[in-house]
C-alpha atoms as a PDB file:
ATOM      1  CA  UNK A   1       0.000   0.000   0.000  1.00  0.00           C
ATOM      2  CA  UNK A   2       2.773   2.389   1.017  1.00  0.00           C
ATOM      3  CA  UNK A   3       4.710   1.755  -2.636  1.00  0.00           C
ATOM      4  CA  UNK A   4       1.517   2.440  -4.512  1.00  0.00           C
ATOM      5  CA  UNK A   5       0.530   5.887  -2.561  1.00  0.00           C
ATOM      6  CA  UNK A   6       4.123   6.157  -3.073  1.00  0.00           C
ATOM      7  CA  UNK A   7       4.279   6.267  -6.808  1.00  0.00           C
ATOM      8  CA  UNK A   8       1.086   8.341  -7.313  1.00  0.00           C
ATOM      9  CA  UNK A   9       2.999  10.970  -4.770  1.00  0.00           C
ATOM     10  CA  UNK A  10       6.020  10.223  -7.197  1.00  0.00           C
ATOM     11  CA  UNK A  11       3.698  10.829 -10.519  1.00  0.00           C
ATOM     12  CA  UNK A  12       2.210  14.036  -9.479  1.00  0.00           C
ATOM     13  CA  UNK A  13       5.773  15.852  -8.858  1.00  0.00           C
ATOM     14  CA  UNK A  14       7.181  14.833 -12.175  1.00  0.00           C
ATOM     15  CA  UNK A  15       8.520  17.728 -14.784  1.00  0.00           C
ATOM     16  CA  UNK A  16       6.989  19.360 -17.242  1.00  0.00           C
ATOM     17  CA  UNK A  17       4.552  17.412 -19.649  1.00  0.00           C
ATOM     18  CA  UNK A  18       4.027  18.182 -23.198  1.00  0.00           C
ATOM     19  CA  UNK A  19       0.446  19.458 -22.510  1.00  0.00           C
ATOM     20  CA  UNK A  20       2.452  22.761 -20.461  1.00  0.00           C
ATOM     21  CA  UNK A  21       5.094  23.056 -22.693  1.00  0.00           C
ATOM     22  CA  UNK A  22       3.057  23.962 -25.399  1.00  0.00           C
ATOM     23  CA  UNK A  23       0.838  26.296 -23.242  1.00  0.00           C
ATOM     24  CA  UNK A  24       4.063  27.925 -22.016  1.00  0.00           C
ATOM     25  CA  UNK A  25       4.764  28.433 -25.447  1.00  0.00           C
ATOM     26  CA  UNK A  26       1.643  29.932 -26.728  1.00  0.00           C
ATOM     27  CA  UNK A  27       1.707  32.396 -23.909  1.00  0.00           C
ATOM     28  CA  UNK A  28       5.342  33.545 -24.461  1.00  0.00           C
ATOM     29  CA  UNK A  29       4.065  34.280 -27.960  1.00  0.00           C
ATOM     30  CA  UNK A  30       1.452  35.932 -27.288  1.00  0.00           C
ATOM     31  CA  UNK A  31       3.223  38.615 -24.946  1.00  0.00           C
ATOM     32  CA  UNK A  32       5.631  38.869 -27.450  1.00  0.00           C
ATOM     33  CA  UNK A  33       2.735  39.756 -29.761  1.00  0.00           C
ATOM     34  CA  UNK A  34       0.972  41.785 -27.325  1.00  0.00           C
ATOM     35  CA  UNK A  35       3.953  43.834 -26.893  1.00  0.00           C
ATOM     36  CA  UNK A  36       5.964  43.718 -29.844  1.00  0.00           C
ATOM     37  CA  UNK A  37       6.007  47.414 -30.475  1.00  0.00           C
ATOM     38  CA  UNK A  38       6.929  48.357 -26.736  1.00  0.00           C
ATOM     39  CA  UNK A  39       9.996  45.539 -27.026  1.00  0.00           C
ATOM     40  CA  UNK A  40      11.049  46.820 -30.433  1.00  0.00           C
ATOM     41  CA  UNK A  41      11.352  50.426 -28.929  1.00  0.00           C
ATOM     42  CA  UNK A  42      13.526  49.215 -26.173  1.00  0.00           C
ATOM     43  CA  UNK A  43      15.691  47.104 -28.278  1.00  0.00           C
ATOM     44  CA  UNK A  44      16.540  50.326 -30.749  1.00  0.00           C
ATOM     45  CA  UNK A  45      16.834  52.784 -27.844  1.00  0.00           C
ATOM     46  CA  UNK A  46      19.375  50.421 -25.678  1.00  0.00           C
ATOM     47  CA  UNK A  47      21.488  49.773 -28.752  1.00  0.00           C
ATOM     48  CA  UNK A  48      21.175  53.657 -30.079  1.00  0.00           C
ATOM     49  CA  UNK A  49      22.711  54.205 -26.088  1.00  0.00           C
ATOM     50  CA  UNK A  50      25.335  51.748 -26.998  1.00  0.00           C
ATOM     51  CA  UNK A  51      26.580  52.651 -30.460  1.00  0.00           C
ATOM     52  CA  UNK A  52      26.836  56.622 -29.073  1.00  0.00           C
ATOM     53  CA  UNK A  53      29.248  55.300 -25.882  1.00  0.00           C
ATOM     54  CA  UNK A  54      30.738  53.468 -28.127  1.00  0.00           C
ATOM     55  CA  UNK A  55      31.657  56.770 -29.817  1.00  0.00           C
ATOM     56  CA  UNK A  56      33.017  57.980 -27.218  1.00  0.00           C
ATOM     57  CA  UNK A  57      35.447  55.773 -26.117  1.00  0.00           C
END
């Protein structure tokens, strides 16, 4: 009895399925999505800071 509660116990804290993988997945692209513009803005104004220190230097 002890082995069998045992293994469910055991079954229930295994990793990741495939069933949440896929949903992680979908949501990561959907932020992505959601916020493309935003993360594009960033992206330009971090590497327009970079290439004018580079300048600099």
């Amino acid at each position: 009895m002890k082995t069998l509660l045992w293994n469910i116990k055991k079954e229930k804290l295994g990793g990741f399925g495939t069933v949440e993988m896929i949903l992680l997945i979908v949501v990561l692209i959907a932020v992505v999505l959601i916020f493309k513009s935003q993360i594009t803005s960033l992206v330009q104004s971090i590497f327009q800071n970079i290439t004018s220190q580079a300048l600099s230097v």
